[in-house]
Protein backbone atom coordinates (compact mmCIF):
# COMPACT_ATOMS: atom_id res chain seq x y z
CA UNK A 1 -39.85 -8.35 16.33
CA UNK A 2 -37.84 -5.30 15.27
CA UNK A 3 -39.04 -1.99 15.63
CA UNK A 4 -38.97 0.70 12.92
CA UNK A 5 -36.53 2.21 14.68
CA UNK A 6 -34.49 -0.98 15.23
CA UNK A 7 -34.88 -1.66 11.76
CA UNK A 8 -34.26 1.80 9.88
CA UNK A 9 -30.47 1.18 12.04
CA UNK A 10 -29.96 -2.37 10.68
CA UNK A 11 -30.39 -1.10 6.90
CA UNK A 12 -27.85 1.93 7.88
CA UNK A 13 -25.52 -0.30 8.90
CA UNK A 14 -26.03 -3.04 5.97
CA UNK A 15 -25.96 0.45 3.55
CA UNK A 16 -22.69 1.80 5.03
CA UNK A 17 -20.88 -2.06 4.88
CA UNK A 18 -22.12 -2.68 1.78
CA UNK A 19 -20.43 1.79 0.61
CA UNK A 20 -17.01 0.69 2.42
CA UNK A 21 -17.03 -2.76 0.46
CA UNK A 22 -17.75 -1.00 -2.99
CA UNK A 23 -14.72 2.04 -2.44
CA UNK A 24 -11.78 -0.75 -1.11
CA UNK A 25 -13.48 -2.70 -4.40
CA UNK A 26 -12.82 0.42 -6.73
CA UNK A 27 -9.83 1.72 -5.29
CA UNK A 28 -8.09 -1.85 -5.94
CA UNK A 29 -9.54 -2.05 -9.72
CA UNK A 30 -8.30 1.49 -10.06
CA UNK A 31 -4.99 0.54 -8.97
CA UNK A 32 -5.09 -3.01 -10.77
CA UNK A 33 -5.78 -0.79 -13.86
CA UNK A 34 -3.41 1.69 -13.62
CA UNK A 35 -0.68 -0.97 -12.64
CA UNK A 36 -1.26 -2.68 -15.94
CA UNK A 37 -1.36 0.46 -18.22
CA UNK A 38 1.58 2.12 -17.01
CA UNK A 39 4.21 -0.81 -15.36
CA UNK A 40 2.50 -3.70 -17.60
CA UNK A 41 1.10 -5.61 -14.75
CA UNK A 42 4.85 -5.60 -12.99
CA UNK A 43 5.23 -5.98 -9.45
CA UNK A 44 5.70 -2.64 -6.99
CA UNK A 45 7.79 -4.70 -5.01
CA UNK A 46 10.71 -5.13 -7.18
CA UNK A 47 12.19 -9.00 -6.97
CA UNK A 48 14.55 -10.50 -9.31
CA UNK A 49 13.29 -13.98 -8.81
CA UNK A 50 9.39 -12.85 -9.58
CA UNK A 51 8.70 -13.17 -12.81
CA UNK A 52 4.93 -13.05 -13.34
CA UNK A 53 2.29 -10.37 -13.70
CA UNK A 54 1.30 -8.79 -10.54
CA UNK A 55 -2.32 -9.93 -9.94
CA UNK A 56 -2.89 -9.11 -5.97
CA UNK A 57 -3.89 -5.75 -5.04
CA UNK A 58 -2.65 -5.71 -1.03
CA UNK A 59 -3.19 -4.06 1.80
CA UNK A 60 -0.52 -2.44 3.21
CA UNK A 61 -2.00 -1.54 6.62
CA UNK A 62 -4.89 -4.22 6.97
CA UNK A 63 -8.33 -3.65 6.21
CA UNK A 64 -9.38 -5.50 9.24
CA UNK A 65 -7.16 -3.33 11.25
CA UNK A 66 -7.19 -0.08 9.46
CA UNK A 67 -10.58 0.47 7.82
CA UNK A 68 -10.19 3.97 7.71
CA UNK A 69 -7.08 3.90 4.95
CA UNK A 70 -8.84 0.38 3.35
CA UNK A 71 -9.57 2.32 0.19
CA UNK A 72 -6.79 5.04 0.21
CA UNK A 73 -4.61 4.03 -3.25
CA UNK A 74 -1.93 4.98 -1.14
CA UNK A 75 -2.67 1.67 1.34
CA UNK A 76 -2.45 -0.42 -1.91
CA UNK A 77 0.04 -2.24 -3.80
CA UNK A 78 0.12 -4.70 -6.61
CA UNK A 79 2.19 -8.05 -6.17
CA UNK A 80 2.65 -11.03 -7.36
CA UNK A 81 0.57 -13.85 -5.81
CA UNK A 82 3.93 -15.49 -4.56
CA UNK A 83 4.62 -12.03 -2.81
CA UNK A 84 1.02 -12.37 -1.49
CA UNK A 85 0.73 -15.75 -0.26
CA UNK A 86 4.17 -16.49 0.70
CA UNK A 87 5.86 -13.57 2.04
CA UNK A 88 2.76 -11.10 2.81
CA UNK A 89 0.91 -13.17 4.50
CA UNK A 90 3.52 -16.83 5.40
CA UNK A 91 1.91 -19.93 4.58
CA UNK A 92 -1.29 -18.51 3.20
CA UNK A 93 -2.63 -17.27 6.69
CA UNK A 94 -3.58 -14.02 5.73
CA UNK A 95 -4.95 -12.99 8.81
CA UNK A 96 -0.80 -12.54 9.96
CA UNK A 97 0.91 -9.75 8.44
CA UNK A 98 4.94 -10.52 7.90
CA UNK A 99 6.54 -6.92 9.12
CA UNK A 100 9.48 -7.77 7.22
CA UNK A 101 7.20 -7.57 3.89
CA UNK A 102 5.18 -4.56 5.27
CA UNK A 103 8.28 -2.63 5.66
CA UNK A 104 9.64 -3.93 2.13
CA UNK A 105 5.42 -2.68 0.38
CA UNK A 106 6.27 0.81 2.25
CA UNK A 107 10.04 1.10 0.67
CA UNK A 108 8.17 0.06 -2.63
CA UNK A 109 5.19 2.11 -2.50
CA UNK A 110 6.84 5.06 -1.82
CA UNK A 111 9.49 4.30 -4.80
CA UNK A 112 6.71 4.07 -6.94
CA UNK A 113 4.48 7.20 -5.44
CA UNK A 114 7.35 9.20 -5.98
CA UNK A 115 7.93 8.60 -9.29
CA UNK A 116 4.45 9.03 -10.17
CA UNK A 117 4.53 12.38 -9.16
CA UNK A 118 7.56 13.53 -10.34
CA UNK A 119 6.58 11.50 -13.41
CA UNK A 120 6.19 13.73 -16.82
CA UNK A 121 4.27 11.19 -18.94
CA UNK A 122 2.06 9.65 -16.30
CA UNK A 123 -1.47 11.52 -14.76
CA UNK A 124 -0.76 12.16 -11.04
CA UNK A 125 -2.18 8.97 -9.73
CA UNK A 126 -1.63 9.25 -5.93
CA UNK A 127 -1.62 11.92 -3.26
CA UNK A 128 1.44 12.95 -1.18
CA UNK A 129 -0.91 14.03 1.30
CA UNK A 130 -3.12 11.27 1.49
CA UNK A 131 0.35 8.85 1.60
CA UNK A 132 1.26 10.86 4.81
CA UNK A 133 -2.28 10.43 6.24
CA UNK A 134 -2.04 6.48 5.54
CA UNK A 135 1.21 6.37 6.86
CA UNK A 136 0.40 8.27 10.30
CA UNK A 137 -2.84 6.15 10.28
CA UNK A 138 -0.64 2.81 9.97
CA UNK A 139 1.78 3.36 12.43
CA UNK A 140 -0.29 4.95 14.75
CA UNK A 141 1.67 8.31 14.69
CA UNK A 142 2.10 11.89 13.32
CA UNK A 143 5.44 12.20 12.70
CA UNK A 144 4.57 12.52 9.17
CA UNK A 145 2.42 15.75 8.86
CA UNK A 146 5.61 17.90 9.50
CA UNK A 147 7.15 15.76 6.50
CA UNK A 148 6.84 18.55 3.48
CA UNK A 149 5.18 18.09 0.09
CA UNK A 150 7.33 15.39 -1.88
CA UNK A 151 10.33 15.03 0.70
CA UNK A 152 10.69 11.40 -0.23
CA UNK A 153 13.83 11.02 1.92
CA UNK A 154 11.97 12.23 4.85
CA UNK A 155 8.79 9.42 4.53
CA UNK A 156 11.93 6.69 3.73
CA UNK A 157 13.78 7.55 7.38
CA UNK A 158 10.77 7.93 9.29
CA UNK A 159 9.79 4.33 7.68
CA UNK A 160 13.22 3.19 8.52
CA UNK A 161 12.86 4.43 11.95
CA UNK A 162 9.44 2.35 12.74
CA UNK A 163 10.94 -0.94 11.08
CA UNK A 164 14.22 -0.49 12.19
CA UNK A 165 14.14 -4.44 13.54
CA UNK A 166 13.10 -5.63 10.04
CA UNK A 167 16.01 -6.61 7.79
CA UNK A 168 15.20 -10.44 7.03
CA UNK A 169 14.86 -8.94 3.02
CA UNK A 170 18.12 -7.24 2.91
CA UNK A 171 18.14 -7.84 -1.24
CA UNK A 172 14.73 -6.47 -1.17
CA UNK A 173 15.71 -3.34 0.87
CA UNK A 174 18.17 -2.45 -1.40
CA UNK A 175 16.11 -3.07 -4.64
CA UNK A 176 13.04 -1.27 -3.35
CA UNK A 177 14.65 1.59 -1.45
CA UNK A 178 15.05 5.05 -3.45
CA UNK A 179 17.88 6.13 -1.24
CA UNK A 180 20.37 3.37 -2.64
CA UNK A 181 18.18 2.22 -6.25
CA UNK A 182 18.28 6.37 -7.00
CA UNK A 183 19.46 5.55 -10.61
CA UNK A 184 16.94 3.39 -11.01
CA UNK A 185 14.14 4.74 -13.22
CA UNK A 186 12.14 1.44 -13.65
CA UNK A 187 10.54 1.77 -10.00
């Protein structure tokens, strides 16, 4: 038998699973949402082969391992279910990440963060400074607080630095990376 005590605890916990489950919940409809109004339901992760809507809000940085940053926008990106199940996570085993990918979501995400905030028709969707906060979080550093408010370059080398072994995507590097795809306003 529980005591009061023992009890009052269990509900806390069950109360604070059940307030994590509802933000990662709303932070990926959010994102789902604002994917759809303002890229039509495209892919972040640019691909010339992928052709359908992007239906699969990801987690950058896992939940499982990151449940800090779970609902940070910034730790979210919208792909295709092929991107999901097939080069996210390889044969459908989502509990293994593919780096390769993770480094490709980062160039993507931070393609697309950047443009929304040096977008003039779209509301400022995500936070530089939360971004940075994800990103330390994620690679278990703090090389980017000294990074300064929308140095884009900056995030990109210290993300090339941490996944310098990861290059099996070299056509996805290039199409998802704002230092070479500068000109390249549909991001």
């Amino acid at each position: 038998m529980e005591t009061r005590v023992e009890y009052n605890s269990t509900i806390k916990h069950y109360q604070a699973k059940a307030i994590e489950k509802y933000a990662v919940n709303k932070a990926k409809r959010q994102i789902r949402q604002f994917n759809d109004r303002w890229r039509n339901g495209v892919s972040e992760v640019k691909q010339s082969t992928e052709l359908v809507k992007a239906t699969q809000a990801h987690h950058i940085f896992p939940q499982s391992l990151f449940p800090e940053i779970a609902d940070y926008l910034e730790n979210l990106i919208m792909i295709t279910p092929n991107q999901h199940f097939i080069m996210a996570h390889p044969n459908n085993q989502t509990i293994y990440i593919d780096r390769d990918f993770q480094y490709i979501c980062l160039l993507a995400k931070t393609s697309r963060i950047m443009m929304n905030l040096n977008s003039e028709t779209e509301p400022d969707f995500y936070d530089f400074e939360d971004y940075k906060f994800v990103l330390n979080t994620g690679l278990k550093t703090d090389k980017f607080n000294a990074v300064q408010e929308l140095d884009f370059a900056t995030i990109v080398n210290l993300i090339d630095f941490y996944y310098s072994d990861c290059c099996e995507y070299e056509d996805l590097i290039t199409e998802n990376n704002i230092i070479f795809n500068k000109s390249n306003n549909n991001i």
